[in-house]
Protein backbone atom coordinates (compact mmCIF):
# COMPACT_ATOMS: atom_id res chain seq x y z
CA UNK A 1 25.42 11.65 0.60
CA UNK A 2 21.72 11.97 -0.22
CA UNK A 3 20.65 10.62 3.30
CA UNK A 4 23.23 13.85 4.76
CA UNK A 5 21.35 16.07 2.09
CA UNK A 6 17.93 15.03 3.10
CA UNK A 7 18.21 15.29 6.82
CA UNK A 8 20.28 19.05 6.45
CA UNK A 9 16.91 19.78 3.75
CA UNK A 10 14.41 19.05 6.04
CA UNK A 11 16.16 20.70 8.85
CA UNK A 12 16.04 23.42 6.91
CA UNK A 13 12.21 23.11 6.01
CA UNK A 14 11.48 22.69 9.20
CA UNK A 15 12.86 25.57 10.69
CA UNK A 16 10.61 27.63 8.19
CA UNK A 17 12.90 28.55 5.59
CA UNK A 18 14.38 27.76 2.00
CA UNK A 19 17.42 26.67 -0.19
CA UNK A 20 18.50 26.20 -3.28
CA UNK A 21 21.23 23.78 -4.95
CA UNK A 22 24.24 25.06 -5.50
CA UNK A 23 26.30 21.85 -6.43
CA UNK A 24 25.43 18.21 -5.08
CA UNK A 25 27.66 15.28 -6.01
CA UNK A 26 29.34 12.54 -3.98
CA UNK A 27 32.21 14.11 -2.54
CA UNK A 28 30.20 17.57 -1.85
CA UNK A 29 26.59 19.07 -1.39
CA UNK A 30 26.26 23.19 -1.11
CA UNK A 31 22.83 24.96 -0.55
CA UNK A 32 22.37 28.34 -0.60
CA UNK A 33 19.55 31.16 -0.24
CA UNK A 34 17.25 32.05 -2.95
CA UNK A 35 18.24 35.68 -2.76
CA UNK A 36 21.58 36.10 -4.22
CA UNK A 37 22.64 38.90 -1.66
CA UNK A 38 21.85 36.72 1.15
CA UNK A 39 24.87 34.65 3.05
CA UNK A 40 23.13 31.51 3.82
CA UNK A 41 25.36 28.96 3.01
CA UNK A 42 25.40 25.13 3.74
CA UNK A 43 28.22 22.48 2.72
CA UNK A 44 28.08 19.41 3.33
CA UNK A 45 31.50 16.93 2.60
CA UNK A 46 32.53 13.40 2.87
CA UNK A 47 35.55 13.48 4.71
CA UNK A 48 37.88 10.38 5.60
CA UNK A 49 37.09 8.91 9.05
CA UNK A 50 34.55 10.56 9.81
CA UNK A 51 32.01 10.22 7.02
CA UNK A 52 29.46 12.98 5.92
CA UNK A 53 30.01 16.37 7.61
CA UNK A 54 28.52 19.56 7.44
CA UNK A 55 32.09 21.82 6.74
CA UNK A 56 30.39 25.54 6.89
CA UNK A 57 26.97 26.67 7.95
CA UNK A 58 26.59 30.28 7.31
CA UNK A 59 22.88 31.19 8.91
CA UNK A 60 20.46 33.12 6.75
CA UNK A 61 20.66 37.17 6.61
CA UNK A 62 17.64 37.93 3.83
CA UNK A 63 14.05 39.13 4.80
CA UNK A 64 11.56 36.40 5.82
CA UNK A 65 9.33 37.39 2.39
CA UNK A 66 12.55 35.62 0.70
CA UNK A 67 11.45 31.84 1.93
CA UNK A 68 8.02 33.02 3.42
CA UNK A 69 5.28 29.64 1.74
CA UNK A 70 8.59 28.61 0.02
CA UNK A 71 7.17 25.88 -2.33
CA UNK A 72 9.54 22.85 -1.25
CA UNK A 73 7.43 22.96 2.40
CA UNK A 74 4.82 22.02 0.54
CA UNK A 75 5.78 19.11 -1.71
CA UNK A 76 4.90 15.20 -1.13
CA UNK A 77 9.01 14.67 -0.55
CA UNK A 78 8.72 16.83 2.49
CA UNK A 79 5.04 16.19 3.46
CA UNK A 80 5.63 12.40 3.98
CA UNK A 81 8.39 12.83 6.33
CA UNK A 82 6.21 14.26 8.93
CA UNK A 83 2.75 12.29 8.26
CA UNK A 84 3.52 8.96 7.44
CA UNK A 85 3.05 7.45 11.28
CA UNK A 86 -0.35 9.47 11.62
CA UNK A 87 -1.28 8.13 7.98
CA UNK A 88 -0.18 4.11 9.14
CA UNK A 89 -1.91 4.80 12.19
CA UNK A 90 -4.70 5.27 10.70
CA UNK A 91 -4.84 4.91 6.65
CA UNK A 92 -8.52 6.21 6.54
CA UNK A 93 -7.03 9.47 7.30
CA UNK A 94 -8.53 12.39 5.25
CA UNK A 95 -6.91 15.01 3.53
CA UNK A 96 -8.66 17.92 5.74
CA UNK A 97 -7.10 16.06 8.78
CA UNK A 98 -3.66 16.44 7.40
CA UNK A 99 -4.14 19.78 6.17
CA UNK A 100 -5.26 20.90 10.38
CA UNK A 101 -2.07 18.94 11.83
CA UNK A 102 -0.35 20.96 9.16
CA UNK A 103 -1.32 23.88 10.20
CA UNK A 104 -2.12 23.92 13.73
CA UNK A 105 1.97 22.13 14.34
CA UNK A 106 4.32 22.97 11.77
CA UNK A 107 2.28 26.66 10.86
CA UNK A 108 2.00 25.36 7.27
CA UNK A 109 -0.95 26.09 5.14
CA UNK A 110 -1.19 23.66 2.74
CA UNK A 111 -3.65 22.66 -0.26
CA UNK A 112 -5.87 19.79 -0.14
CA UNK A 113 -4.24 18.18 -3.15
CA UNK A 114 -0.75 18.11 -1.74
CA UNK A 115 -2.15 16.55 1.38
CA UNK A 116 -4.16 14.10 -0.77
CA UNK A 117 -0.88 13.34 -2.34
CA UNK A 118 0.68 12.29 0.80
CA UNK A 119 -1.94 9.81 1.76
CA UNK A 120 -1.56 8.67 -1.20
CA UNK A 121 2.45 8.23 -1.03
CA UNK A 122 1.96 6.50 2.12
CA UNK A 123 -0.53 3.89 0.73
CA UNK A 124 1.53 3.33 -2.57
CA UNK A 125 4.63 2.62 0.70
CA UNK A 126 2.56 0.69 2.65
CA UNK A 127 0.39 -1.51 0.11
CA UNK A 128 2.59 -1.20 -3.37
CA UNK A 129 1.10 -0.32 -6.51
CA UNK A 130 -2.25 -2.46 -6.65
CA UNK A 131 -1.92 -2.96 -10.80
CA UNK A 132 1.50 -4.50 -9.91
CA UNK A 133 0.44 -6.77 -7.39
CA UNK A 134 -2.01 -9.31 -10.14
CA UNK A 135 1.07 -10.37 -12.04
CA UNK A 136 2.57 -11.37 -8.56
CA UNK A 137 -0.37 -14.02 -8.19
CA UNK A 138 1.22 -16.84 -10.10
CA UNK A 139 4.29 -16.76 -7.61
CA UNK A 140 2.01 -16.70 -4.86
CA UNK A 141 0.21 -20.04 -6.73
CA UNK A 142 3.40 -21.76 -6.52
CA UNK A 143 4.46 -20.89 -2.78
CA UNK A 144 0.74 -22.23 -2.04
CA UNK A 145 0.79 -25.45 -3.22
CA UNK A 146 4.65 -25.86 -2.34
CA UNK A 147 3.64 -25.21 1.33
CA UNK A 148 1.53 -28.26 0.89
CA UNK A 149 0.85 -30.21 -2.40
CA UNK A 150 -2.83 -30.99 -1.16
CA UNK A 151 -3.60 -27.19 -0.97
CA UNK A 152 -6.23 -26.33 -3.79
CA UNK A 153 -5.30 -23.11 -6.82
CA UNK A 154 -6.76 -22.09 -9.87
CA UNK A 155 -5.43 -19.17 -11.52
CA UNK A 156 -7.60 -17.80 -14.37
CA UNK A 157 -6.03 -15.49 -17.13
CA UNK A 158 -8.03 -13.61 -20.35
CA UNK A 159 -7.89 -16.29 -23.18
CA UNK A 160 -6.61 -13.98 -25.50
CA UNK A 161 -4.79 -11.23 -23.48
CA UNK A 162 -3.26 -13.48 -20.47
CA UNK A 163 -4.56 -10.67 -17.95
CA UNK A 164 -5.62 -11.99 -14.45
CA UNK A 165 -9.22 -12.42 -14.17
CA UNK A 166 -10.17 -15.07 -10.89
CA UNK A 167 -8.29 -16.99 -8.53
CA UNK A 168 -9.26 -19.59 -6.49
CA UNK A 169 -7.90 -20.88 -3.00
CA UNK A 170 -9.04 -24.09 -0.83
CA UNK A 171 -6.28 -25.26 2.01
CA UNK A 172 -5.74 -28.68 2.01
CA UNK A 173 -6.80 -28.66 5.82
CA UNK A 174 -10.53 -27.28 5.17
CA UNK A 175 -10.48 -29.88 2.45
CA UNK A 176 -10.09 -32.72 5.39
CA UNK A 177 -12.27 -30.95 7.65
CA UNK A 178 -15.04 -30.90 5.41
CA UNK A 179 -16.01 -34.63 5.62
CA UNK A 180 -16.72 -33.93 9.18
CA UNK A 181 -19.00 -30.87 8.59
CA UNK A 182 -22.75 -30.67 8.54
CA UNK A 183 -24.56 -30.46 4.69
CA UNK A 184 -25.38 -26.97 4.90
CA UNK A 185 -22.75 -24.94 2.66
CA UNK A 186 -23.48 -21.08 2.58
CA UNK A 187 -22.37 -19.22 -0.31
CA UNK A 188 -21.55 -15.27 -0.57
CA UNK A 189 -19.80 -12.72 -1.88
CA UNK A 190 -18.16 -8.90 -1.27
CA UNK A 191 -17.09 -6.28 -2.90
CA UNK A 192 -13.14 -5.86 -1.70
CA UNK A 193 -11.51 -2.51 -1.11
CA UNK A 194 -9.53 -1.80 -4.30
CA UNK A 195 -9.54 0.73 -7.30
CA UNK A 196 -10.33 -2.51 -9.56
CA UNK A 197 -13.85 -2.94 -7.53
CA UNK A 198 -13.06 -6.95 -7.79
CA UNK A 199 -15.58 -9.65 -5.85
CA UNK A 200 -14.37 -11.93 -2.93
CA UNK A 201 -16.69 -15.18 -3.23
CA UNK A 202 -16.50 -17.57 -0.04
CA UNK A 203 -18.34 -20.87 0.52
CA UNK A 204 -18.61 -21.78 4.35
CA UNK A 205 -19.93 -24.48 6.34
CA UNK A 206 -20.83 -24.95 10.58
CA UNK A 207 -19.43 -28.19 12.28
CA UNK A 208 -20.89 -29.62 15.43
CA UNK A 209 -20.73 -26.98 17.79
CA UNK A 210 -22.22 -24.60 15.33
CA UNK A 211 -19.59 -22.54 14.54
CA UNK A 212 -18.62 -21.63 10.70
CA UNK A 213 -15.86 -22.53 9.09
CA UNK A 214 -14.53 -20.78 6.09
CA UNK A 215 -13.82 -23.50 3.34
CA UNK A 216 -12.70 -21.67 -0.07
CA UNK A 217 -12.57 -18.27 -1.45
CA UNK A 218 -12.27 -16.47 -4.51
CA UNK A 219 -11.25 -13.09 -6.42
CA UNK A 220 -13.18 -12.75 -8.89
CA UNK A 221 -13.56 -9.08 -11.55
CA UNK A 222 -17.56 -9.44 -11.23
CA UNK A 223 -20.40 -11.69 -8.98
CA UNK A 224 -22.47 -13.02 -12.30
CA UNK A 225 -23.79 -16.62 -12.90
CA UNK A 226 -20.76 -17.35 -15.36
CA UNK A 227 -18.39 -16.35 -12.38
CA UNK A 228 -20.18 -18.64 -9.63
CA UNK A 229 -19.95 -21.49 -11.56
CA UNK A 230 -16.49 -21.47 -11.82
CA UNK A 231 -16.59 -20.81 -8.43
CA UNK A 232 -18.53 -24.12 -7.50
CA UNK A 233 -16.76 -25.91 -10.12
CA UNK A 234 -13.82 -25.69 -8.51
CA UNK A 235 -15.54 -26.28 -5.35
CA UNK A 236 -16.69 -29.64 -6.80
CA UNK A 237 -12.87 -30.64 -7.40
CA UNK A 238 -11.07 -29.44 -3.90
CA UNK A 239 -13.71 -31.12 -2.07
CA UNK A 240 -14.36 -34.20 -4.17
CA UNK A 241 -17.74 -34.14 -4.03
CA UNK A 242 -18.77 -36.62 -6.58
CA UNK A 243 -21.99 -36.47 -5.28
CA UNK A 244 -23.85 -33.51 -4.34
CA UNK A 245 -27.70 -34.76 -3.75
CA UNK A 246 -28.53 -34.22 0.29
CA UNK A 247 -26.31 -30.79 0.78
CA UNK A 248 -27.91 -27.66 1.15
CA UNK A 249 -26.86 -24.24 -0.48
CA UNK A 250 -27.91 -21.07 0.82
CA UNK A 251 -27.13 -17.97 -0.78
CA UNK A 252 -28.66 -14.56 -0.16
């Protein structure tokens, strides 16, 4: 029933004008006019054999002013249904952009907020909530060194509060690879693109021909001297390197 409702409601939006809810349950959904002397009426029934139906569509008979701006054309439920490809297209969309596409092909004014709130819906779809996603990292441990018990992971939590604080990652394939690479090991760090403004610290190294290969990386809350030496110190254990004198760290 509430996939029949939605599609009948945005039909409805879409066309320019506006409902209310009579009486919605799962045998039966009705949706009438706002304007009580209007004869807009839409039912909606789940009959046997033949599934959700709409059972009697009386069209509107009110003034436009009745639905004119009508507030549910401009909430997130409605918005999302008609930007989320333009906003996974392209999820550096702005809010000005979606306001114009609004405008100029549905005749829609809407305010920036609501189409802030869109992008926003779409990302939260698309990405999940990012808060969410540090509790999942201990799962994601276990997957990591089940794919291969060689692979390299070091989950650090808050002593006191058990919050996620760093995580560190070295496949057990860059750990082979390494003997074979030159003693130059380049160090860096970036900030990543998240509300949390964490650090993503990397150690890489060239082989033969030259070309870099990334060896290990890290998420870390900050780029400090505490945080690189866990970095490194870790570093020293994936890679076994028992004895560091003739490599070469660069760092900028």
């Amino acid at each position: 029933m509430e996939a029949a409702r939605n599609a009948v409601q945005q039909h409805i939006l879409d066309d320019g004008e506006s409902y209310k809810t009579s009486k919605s349950d799962k045998k039966r959904s009705i949706l009438l006019c706002k304007d009580s002397q209007c004869t807009f009426r839409v039912r909606i029934s789940n009959i046997k054999k033949k599934g959700y139906t709409i059972t009697k569509f009386d069209p509107l008979t009110c003034r436009p002013v009745v639905y004119y701006s009508n507030k549910r054309s401009h909430s997130v439920k409605y918005l999302i249904e008609h930007h989320r490809a333009s906003i996974l297209n392209n999820r550096h969309i702005t809010a000005a952009q979606i306001r114009s596409n609004k405008r100029l092909n549905f005749n829609n004014s809407i305010s920036y907020k609501q189409a802030y709130r869109t992008i926003q819906a779409v990302l939260l779809e698309m990405y999940g909530d990012e808060a969410d996603s540090f509790a999942k990292f201990p799962a994601f441990a276990e997957r990591f060194q089940a794919a291969n018990p060689e692979n390299y992971c070091r989950i650090q939590v808050h002593k006191e509060t058990g919050h996620f604080m760093g995580a560190y990652f070295a496949l057990a394939g860059l750990q082979h690879a390494h003997k074979s690479l030159c003693e130059f090991i380049g160090i860096n760090s970036t900030h990543t693109a998240s509300q949390f403004q964490m650090n993503l610290l990397i150690a890489s190294r060239t082989d033969a021909n030259n070309k870099t290969l990334l060896l290990a990386w890290a998420l870390v809350p900050i780029e400090n001297g505490p945080w690189w030496r866990w970095f490194l110190k870790h570093y020293k254990k994936a890679f076994e390197l028992t004895i560091v004198e003739g490599f070469i760290f660069m760092s900028d």
